[in-house]
Protein backbone atom coordinates (compact mmCIF):
# COMPACT_ATOMS: atom_id res chain seq x y z
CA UNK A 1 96.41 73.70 109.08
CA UNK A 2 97.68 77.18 109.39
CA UNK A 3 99.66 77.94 112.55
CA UNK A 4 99.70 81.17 114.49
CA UNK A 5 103.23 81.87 114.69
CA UNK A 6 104.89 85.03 114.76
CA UNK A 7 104.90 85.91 110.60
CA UNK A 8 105.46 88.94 109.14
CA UNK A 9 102.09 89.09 106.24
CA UNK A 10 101.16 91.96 104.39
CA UNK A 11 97.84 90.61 104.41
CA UNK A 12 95.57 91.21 106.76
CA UNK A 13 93.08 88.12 106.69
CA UNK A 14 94.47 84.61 105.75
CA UNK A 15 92.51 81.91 104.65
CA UNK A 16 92.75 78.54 102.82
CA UNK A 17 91.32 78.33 99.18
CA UNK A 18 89.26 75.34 100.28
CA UNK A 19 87.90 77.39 102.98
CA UNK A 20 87.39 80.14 100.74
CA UNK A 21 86.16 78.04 98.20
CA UNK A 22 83.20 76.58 100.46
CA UNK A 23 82.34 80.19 101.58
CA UNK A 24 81.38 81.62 97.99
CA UNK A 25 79.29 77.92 97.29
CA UNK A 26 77.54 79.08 100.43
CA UNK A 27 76.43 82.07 98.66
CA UNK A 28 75.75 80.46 95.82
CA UNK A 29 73.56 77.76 97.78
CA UNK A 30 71.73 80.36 99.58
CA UNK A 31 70.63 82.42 96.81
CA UNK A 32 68.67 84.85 96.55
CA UNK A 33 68.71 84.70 100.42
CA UNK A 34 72.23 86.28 102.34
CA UNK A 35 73.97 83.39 103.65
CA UNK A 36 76.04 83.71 106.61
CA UNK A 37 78.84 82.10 108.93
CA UNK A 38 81.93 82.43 111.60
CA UNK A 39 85.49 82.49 110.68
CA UNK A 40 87.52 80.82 112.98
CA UNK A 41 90.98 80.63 114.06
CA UNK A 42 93.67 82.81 115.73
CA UNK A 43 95.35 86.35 115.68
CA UNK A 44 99.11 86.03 115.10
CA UNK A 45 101.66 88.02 116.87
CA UNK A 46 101.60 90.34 113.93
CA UNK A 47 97.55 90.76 114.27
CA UNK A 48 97.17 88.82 111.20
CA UNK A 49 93.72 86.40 111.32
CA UNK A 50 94.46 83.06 110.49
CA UNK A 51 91.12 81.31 109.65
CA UNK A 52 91.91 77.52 110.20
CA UNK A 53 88.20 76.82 109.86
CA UNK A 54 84.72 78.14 109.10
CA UNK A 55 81.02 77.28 110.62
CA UNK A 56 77.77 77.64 107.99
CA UNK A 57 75.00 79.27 110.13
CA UNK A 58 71.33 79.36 109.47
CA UNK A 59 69.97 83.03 108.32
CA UNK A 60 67.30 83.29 110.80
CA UNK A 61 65.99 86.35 109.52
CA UNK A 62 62.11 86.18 109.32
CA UNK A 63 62.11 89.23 107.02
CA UNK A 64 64.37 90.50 103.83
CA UNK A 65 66.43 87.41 103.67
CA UNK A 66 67.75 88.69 100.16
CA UNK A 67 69.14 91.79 102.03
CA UNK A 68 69.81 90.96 106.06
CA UNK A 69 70.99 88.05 107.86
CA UNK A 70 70.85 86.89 111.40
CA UNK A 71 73.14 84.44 113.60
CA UNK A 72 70.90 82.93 116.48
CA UNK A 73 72.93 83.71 119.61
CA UNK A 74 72.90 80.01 120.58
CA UNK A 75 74.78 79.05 117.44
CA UNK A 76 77.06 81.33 117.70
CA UNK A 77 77.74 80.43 121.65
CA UNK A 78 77.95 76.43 120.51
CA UNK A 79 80.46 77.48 117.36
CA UNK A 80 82.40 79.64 119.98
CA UNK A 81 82.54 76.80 122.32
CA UNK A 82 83.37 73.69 119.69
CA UNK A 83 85.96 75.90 118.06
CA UNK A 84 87.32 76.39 122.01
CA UNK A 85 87.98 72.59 122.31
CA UNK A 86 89.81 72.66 118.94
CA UNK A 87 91.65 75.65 119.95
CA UNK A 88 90.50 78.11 118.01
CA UNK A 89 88.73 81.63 118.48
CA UNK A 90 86.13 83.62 116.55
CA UNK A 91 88.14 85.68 114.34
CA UNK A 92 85.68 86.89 111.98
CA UNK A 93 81.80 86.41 110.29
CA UNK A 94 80.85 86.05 106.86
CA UNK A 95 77.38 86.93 104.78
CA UNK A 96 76.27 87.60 101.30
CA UNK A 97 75.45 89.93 99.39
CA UNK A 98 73.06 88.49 96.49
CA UNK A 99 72.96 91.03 93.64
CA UNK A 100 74.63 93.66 94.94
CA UNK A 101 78.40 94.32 95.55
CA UNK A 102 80.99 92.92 98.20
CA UNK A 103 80.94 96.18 100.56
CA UNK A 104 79.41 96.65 103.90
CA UNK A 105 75.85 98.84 104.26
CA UNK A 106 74.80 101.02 106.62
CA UNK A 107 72.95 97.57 108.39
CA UNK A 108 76.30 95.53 108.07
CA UNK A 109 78.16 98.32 110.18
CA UNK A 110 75.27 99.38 112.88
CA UNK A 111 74.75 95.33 113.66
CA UNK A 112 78.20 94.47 114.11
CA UNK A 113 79.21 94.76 117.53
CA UNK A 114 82.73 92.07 117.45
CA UNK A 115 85.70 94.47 117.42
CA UNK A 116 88.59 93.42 116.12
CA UNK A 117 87.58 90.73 113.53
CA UNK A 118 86.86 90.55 110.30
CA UNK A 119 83.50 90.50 108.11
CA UNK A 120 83.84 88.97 104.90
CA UNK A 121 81.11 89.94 102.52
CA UNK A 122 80.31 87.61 99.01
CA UNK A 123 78.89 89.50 95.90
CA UNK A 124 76.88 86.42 94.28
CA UNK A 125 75.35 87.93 91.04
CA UNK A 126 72.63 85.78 89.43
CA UNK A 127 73.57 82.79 91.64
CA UNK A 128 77.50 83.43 91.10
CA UNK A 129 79.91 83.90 93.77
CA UNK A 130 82.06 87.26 91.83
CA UNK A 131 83.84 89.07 94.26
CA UNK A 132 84.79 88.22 97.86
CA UNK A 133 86.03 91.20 100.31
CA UNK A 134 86.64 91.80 103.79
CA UNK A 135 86.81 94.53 106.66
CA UNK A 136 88.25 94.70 109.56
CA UNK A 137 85.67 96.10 112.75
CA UNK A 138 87.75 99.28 114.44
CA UNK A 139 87.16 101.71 117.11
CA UNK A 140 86.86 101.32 121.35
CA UNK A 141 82.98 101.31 121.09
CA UNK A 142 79.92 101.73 119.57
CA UNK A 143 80.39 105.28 119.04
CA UNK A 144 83.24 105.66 117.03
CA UNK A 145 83.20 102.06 115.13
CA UNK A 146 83.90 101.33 111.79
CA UNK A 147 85.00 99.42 108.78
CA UNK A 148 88.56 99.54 107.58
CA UNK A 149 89.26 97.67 104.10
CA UNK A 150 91.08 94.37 104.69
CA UNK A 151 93.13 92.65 102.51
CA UNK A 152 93.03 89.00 102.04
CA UNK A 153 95.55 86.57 101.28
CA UNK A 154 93.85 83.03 99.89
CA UNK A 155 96.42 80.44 100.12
């Protein structure tokens, strides 16, 4: 496992392949529907995210599954607390895209609200996991929020 010591990456999201690896087959499971998830982990000293380990949630959208996705509040509280007892913290979500490229919408940026982490977004094209990015969620508020590109470094 990863460990949140003071490291000097260029990157700015770090990640396991196997971790990575299960993310895009969650696309690819899902599809045509978005799939979606939490990244956790920790922040390192030099605000790195270190995902140690990720959490499949349900899409709970009752409308435009192939386009929106929606993380019941009391998954996300029971992920937040199980990854607490491990010793990790939410650093991040995840979601596909099916059909349509690995860059945030309009949508993506007005519902998210956790500042500070990532959002790692799946192109899966005809049931194929293609292109994986990620963005990091800037700004003091709802006002002025918004993505910056995020590199990732899949180890």
């Amino acid at each position: 496992m990863p460990q949140c010591l003071r490291v000097n990456w260029f990157f700015m999201l770090k990640i396991t392949a196997r971790d990575h690896a299960e993310i895009r087959r969650h696309g690819e499971e899902t599809y045509p529907h978005e799939c979606c998830g939490v990244l956790l982990g920790c922040v390192n000293d030099g605000g790195t995210r270190v995902v140690t380990s990720t959490a499949r949630c349900r899409n709970t959208r009752t409308d435009s599954l192939q386009n929106r996705y929606n993380i019941d509040p009391r998954e996300l509280v029971r992920i937040q607390r199980e990854g607490r007892e491990r010793g990790e913290d939410i650093v991040g979500f995840y979601h596909s895209h099916p059909d349509h490229r690995a860059r945030w919408s309009a949508t993506d940026l007005a519902e998210a609200h956790w500042f500070g982490c990532s959002y790692l977004i799946i192109s899966v094209e005809k049931g194929k996991a293609v292109v994986t990015n990620s963005f990091e969620l800037t700004g003091a508020d709802e006002s002025d929020k918004q993505f910056v590109d995020e590199k990732i470094d899949v180890r």
